[in-house]
PDB file of N, CA and C in Angstrom:
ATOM      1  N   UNK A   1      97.374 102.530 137.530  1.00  0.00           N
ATOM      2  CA  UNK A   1      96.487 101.936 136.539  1.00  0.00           C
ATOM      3  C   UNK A   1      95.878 103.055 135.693  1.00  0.00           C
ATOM      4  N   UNK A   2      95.549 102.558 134.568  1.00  0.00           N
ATOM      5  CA  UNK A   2      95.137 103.915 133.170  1.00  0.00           C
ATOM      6  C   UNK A   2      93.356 103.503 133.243  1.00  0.00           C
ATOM      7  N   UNK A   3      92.527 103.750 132.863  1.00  0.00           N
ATOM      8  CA  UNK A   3      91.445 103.749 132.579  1.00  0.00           C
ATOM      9  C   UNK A   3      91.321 104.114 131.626  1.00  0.00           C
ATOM     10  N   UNK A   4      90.891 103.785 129.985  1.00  0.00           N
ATOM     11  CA  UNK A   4      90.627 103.630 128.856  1.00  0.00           C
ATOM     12  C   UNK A   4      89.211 103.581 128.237  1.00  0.00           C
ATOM     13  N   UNK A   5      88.829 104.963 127.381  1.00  0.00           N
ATOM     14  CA  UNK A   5      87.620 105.119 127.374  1.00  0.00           C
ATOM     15  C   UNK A   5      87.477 105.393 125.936  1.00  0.00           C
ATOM     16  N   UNK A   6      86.848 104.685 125.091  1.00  0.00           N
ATOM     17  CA  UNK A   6      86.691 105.058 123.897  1.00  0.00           C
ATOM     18  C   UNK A   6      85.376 105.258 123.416  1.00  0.00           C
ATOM     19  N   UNK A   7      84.841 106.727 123.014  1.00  0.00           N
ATOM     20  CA  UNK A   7      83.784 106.613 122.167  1.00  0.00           C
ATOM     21  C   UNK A   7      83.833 105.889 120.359  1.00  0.00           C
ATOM     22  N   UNK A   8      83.212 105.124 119.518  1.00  0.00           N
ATOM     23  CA  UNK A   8      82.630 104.596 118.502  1.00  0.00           C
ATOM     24  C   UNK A   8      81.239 104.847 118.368  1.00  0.00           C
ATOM     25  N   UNK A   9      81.656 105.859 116.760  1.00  0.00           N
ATOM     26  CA  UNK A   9      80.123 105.928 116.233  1.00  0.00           C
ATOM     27  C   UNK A   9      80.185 105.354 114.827  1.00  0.00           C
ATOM     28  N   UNK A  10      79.584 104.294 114.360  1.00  0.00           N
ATOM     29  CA  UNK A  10      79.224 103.344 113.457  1.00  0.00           C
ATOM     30  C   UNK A  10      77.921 103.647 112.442  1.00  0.00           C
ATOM     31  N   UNK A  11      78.564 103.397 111.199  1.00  0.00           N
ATOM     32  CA  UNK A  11      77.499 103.531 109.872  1.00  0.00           C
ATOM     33  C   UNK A  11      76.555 102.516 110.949  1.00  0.00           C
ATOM     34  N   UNK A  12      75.494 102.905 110.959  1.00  0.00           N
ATOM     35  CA  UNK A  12      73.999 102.114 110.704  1.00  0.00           C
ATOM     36  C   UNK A  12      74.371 100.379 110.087  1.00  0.00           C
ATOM     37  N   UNK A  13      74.500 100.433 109.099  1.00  0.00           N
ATOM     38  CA  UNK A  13      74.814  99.231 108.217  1.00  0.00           C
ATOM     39  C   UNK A  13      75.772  98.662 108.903  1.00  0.00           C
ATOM     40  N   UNK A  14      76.892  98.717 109.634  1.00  0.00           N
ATOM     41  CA  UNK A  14      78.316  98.439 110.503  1.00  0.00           C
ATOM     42  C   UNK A  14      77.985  97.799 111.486  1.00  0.00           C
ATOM     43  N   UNK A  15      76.911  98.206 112.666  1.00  0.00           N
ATOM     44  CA  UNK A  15      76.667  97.692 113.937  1.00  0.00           C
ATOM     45  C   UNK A  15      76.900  96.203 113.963  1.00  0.00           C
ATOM     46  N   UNK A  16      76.601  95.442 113.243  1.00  0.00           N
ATOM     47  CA  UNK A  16      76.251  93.790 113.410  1.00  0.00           C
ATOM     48  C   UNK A  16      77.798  93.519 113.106  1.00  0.00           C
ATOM     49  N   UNK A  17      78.349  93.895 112.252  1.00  0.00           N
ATOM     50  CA  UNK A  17      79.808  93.824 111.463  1.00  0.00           C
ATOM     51  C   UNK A  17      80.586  93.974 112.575  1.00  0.00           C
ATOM     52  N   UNK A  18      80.704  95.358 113.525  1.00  0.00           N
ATOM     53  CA  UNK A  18      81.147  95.710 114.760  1.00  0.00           C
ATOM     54  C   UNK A  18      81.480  94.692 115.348  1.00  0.00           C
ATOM     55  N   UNK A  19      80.011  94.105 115.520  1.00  0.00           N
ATOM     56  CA  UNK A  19      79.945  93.445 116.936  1.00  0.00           C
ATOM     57  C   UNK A  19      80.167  91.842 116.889  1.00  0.00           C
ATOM     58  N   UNK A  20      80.788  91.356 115.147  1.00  0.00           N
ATOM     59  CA  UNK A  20      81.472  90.176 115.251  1.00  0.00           C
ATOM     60  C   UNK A  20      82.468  90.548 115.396  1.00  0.00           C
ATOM     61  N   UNK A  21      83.224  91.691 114.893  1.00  0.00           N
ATOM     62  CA  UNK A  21      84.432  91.825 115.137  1.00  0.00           C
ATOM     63  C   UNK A  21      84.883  92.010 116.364  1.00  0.00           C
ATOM     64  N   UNK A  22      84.225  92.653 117.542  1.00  0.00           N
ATOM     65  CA  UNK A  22      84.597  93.044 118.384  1.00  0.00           C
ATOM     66  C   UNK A  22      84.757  91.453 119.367  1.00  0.00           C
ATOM     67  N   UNK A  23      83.492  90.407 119.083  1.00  0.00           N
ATOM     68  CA  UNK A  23      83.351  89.353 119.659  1.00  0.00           C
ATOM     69  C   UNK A  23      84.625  88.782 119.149  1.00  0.00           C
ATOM     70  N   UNK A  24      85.213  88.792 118.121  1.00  0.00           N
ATOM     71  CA  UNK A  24      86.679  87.464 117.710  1.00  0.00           C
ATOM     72  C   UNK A  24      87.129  88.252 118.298  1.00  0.00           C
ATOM     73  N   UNK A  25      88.066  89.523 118.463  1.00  0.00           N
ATOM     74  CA  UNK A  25      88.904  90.098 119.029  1.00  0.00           C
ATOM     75  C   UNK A  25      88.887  89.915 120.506  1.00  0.00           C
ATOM     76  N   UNK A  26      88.040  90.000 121.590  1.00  0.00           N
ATOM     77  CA  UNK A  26      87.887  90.643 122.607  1.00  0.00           C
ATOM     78  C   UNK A  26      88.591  89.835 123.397  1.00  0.00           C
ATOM     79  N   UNK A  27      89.054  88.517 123.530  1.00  0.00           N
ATOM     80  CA  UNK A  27      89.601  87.308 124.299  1.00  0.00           C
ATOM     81  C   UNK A  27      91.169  87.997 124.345  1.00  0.00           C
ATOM     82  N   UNK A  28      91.764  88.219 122.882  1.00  0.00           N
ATOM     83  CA  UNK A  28      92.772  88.769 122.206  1.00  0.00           C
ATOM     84  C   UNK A  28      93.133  89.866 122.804  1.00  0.00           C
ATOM     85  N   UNK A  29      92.103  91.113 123.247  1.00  0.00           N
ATOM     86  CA  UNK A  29      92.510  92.256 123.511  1.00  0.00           C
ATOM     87  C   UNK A  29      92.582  92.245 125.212  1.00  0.00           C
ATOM     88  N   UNK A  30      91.474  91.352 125.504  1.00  0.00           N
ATOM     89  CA  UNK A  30      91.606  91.204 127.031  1.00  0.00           C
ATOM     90  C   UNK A  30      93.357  90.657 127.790  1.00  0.00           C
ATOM     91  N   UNK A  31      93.586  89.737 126.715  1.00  0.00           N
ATOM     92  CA  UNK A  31      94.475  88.787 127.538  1.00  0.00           C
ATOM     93  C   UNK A  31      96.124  89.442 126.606  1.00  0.00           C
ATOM     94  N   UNK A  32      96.234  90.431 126.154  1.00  0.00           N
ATOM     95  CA  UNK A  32      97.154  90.627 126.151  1.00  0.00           C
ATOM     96  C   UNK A  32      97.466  91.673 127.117  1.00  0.00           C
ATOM     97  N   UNK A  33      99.164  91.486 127.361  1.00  0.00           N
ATOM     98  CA  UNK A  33     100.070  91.854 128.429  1.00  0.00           C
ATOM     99  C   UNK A  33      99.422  92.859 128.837  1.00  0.00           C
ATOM    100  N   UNK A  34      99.116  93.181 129.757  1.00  0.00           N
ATOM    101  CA  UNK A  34      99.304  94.652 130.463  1.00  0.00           C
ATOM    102  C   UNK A  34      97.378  94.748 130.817  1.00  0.00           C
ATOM    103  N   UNK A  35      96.234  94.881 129.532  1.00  0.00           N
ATOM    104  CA  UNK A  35      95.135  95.039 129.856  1.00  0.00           C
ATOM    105  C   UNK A  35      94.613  93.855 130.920  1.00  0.00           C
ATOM    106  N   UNK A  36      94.041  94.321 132.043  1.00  0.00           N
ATOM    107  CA  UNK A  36      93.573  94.356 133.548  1.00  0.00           C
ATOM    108  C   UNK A  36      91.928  93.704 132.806  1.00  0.00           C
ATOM    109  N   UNK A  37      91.243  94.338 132.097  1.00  0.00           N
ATOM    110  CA  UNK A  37      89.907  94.411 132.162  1.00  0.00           C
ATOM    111  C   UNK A  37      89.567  95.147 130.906  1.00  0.00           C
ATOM    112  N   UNK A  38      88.456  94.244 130.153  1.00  0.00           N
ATOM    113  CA  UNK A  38      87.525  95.124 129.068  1.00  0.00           C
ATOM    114  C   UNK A  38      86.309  94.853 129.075  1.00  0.00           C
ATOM    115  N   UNK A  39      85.641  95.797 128.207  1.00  0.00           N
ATOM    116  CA  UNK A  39      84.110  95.992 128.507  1.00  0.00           C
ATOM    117  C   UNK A  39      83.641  96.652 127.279  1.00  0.00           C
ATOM    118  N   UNK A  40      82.561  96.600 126.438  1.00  0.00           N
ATOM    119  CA  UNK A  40      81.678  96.931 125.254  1.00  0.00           C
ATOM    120  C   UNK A  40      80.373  97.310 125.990  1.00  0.00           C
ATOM    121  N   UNK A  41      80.206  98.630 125.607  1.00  0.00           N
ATOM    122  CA  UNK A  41      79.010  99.071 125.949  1.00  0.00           C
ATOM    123  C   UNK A  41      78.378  99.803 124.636  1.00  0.00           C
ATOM    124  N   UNK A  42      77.011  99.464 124.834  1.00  0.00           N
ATOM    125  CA  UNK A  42      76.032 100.105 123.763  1.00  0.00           C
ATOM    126  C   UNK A  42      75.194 101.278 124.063  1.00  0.00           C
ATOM    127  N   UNK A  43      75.204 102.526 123.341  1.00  0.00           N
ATOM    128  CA  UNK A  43      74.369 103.457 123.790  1.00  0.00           C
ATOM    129  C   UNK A  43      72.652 103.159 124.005  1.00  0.00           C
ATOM    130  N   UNK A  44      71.704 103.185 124.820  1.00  0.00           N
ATOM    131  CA  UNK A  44      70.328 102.954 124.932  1.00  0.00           C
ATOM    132  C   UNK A  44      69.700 103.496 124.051  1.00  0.00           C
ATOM    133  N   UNK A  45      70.176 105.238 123.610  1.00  0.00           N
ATOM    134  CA  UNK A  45      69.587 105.680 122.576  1.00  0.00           C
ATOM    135  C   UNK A  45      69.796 105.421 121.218  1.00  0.00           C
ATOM    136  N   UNK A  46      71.095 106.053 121.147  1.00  0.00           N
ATOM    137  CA  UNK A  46      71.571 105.567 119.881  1.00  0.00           C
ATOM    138  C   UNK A  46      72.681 104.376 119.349  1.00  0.00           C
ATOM    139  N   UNK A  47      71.776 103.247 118.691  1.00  0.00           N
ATOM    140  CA  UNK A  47      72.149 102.322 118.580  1.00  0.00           C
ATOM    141  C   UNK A  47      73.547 102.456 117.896  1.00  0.00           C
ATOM    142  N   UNK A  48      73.974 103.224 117.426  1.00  0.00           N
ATOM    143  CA  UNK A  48      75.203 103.322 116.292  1.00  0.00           C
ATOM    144  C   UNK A  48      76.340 103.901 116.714  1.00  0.00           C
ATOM    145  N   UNK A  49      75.939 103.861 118.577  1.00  0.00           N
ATOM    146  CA  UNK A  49      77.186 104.651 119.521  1.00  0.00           C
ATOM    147  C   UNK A  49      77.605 103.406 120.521  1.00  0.00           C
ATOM    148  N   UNK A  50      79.071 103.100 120.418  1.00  0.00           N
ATOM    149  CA  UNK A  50      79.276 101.911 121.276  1.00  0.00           C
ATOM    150  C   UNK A  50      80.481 103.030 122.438  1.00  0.00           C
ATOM    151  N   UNK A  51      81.224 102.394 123.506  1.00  0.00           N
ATOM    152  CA  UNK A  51      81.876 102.527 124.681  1.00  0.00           C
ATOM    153  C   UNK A  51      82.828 101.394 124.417  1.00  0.00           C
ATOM    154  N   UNK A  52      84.331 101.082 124.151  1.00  0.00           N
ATOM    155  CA  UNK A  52      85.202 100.143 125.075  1.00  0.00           C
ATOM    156  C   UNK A  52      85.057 100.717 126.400  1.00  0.00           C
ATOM    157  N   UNK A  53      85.810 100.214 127.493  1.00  0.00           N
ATOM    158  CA  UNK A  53      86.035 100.734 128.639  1.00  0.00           C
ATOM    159  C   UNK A  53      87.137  99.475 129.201  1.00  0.00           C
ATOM    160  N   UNK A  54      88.415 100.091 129.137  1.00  0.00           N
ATOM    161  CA  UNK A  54      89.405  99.150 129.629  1.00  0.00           C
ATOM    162  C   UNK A  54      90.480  99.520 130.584  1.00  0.00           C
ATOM    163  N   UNK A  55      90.983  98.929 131.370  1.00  0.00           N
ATOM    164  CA  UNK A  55      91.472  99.263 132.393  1.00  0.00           C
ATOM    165  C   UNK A  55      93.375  98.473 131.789  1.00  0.00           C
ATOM    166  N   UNK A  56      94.609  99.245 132.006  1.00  0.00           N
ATOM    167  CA  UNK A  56      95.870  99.341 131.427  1.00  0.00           C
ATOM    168  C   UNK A  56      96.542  99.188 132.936  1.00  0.00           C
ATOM    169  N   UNK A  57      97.818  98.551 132.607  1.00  0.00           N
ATOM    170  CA  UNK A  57      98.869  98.353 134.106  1.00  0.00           C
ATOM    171  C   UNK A  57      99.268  99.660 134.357  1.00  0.00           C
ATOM    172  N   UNK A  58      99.539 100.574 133.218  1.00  0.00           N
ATOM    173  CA  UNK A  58     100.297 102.031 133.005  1.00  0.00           C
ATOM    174  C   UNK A  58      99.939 102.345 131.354  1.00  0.00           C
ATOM    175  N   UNK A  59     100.213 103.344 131.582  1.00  0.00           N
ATOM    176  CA  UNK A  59     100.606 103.845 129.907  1.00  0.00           C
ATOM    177  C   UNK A  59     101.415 103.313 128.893  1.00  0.00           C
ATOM    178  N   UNK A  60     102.481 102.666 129.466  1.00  0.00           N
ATOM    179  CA  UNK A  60     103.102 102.075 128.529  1.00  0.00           C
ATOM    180  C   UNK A  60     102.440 100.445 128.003  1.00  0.00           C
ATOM    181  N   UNK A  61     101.811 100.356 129.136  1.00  0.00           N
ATOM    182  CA  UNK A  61     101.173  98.930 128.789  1.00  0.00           C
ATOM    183  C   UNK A  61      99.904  99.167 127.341  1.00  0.00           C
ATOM    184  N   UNK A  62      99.437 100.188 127.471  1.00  0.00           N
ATOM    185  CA  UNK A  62      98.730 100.487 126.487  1.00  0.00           C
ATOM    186  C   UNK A  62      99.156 100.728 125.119  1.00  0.00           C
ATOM    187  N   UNK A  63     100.324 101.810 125.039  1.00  0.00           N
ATOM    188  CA  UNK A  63     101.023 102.218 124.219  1.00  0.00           C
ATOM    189  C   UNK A  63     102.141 100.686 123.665  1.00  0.00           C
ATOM    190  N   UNK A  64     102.015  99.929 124.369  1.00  0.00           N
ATOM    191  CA  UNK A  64     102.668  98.697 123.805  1.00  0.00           C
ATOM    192  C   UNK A  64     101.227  97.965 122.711  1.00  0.00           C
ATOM    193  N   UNK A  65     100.579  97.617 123.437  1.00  0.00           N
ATOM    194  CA  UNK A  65      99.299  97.404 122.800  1.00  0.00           C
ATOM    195  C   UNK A  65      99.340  98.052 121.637  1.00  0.00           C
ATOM    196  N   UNK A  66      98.864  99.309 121.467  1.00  0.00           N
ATOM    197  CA  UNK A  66      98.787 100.147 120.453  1.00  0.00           C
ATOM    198  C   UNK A  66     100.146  99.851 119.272  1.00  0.00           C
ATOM    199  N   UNK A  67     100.750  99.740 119.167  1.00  0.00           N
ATOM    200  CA  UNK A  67     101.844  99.465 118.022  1.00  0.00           C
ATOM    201  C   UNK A  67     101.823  97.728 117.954  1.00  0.00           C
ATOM    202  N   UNK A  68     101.268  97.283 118.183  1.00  0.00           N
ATOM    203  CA  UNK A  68     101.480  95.777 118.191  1.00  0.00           C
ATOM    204  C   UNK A  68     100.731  95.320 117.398  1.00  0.00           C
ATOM    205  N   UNK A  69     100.987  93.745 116.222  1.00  0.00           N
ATOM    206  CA  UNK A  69     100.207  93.079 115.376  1.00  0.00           C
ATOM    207  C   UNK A  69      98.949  93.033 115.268  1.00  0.00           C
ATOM    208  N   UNK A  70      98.398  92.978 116.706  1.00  0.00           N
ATOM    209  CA  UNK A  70      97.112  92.835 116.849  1.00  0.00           C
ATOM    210  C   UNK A  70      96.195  94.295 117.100  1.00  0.00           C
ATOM    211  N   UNK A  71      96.615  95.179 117.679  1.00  0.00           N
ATOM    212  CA  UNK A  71      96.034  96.385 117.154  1.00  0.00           C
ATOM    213  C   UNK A  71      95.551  96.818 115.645  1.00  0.00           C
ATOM    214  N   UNK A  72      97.309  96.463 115.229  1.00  0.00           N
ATOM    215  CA  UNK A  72      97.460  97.116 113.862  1.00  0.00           C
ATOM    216  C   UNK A  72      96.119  96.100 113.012  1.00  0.00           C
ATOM    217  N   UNK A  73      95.784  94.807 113.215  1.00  0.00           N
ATOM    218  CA  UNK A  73      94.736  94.326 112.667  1.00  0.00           C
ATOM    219  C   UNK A  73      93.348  94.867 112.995  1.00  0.00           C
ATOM    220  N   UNK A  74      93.203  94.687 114.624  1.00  0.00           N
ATOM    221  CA  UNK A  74      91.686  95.269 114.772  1.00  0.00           C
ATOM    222  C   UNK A  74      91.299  96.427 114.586  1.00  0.00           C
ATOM    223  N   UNK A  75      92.168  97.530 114.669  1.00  0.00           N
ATOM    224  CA  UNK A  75      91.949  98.962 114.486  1.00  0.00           C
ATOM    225  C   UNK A  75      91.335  99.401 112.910  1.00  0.00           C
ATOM    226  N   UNK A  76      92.669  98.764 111.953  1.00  0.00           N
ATOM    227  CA  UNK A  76      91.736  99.296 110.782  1.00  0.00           C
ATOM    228  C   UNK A  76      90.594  98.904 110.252  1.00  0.00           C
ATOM    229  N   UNK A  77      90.604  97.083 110.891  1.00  0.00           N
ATOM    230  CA  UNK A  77      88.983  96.677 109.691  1.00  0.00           C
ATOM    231  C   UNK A  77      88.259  97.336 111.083  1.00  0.00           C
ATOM    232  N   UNK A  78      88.237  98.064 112.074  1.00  0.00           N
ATOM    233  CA  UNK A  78      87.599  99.215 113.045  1.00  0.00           C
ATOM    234  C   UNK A  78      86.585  99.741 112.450  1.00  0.00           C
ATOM    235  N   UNK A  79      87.935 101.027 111.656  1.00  0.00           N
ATOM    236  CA  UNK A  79      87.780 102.555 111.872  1.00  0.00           C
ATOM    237  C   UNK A  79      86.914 102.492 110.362  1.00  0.00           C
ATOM    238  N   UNK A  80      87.008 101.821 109.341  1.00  0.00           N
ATOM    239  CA  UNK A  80      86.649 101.990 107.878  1.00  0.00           C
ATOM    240  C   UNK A  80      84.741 101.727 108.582  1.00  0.00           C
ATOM    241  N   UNK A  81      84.586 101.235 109.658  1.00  0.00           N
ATOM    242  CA  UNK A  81      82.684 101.182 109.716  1.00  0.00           C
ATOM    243  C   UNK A  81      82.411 102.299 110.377  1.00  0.00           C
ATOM    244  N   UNK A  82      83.347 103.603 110.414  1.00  0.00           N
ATOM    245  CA  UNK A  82      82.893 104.853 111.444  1.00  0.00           C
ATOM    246  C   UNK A  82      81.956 105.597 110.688  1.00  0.00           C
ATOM    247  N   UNK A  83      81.014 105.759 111.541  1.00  0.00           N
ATOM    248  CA  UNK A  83      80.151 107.179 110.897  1.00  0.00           C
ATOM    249  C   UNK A  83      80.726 108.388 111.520  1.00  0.00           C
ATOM    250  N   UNK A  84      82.229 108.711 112.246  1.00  0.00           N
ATOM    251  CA  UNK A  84      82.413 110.057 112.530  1.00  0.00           C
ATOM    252  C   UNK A  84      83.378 109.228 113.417  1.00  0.00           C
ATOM    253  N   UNK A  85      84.182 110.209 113.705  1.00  0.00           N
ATOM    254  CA  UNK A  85      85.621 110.092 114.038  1.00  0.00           C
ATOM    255  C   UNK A  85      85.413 109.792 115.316  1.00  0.00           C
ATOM    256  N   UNK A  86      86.426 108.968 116.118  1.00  0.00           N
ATOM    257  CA  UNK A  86      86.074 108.253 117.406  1.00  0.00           C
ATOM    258  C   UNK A  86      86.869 108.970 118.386  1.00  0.00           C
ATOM    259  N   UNK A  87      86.584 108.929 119.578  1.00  0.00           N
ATOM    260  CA  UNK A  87      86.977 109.818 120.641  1.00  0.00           C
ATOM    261  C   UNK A  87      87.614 108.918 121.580  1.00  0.00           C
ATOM    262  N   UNK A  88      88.723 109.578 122.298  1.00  0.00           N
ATOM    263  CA  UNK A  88      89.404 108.503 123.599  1.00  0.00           C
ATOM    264  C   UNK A  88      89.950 109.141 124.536  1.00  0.00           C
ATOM    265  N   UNK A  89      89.600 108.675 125.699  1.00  0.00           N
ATOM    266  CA  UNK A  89      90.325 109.765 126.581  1.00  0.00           C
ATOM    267  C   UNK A  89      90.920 108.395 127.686  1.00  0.00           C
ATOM    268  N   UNK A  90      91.891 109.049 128.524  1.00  0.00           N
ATOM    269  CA  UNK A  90      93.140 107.942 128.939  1.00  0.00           C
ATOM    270  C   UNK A  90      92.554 108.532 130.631  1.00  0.00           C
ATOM    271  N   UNK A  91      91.966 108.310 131.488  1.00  0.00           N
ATOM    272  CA  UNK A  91      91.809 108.897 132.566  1.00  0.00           C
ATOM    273  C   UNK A  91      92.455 107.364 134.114  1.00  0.00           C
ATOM    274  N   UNK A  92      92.767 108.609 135.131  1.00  0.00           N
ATOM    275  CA  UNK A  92      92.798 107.770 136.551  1.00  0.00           C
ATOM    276  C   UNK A  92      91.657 107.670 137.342  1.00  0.00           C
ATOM    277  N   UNK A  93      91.105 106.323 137.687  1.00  0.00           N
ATOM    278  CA  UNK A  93      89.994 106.017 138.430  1.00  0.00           C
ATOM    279  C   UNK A  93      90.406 106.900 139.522  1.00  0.00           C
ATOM    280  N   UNK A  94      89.598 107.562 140.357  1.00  0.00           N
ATOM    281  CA  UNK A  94      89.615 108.179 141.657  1.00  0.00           C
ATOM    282  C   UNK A  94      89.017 107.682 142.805  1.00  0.00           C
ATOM    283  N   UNK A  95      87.712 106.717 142.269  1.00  0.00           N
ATOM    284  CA  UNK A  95      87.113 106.331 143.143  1.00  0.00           C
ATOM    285  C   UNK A  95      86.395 105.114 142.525  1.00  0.00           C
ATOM    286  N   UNK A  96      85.650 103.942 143.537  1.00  0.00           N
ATOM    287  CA  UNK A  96      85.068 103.133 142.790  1.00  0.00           C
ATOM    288  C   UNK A  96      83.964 102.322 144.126  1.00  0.00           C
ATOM    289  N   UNK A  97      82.833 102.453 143.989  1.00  0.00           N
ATOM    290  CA  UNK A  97      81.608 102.073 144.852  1.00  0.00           C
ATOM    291  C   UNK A  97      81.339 101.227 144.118  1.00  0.00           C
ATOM    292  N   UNK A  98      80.896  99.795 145.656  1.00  0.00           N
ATOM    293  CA  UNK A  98      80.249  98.507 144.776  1.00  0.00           C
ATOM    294  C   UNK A  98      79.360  98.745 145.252  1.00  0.00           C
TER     295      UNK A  98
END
């Protein structure tokens, strides 16, 4: 399994915009092939910093994602509300306490 971590930092003006978009999409991004689990998190401090956090079958399950219709839609009306370029890192859970 992949663990999927994306930083988003958002114009000020964007946040609300974000966060319809992210609400129509999220059913969409959850339930296609391969993603396990997603999650939207908001920074406490700074309101204009969000978290995905999604969990992938493998890499390729992601990388299928990624070239597919529905990426190619949510990604760009995305990236045009960034206040600064977004960060992602692809990591393996090691451990996990309930």
């Amino acid at each position: 399994m992949l663990v999927r971590i994306v930083k988003l930092t958002f114009e000020f003006a964007e946040i609300d915009n974000f966060k319809a978009l992210f609400n129509a999409s999220k059913e969409k991004i959850r339930n296609f092939e391969g993603c396990l689990f997603l999650e939207l998190y908001q920074d406490m401090h700074q309101e204009n910093v969000f978290f995905t956090y999604s969990y992938w079958e493998d890499e390729a399950a992601l990388n299928t994602y990624r070239k597919s219709p529905l990426f190619k839609e949510v990604w760009p009306a995305t990236k045009v509300k960034f206040a600064a370029s977004p960060e992602a890192w692809s990591v393996n859970k090691l451990a996990s306490l309930k």
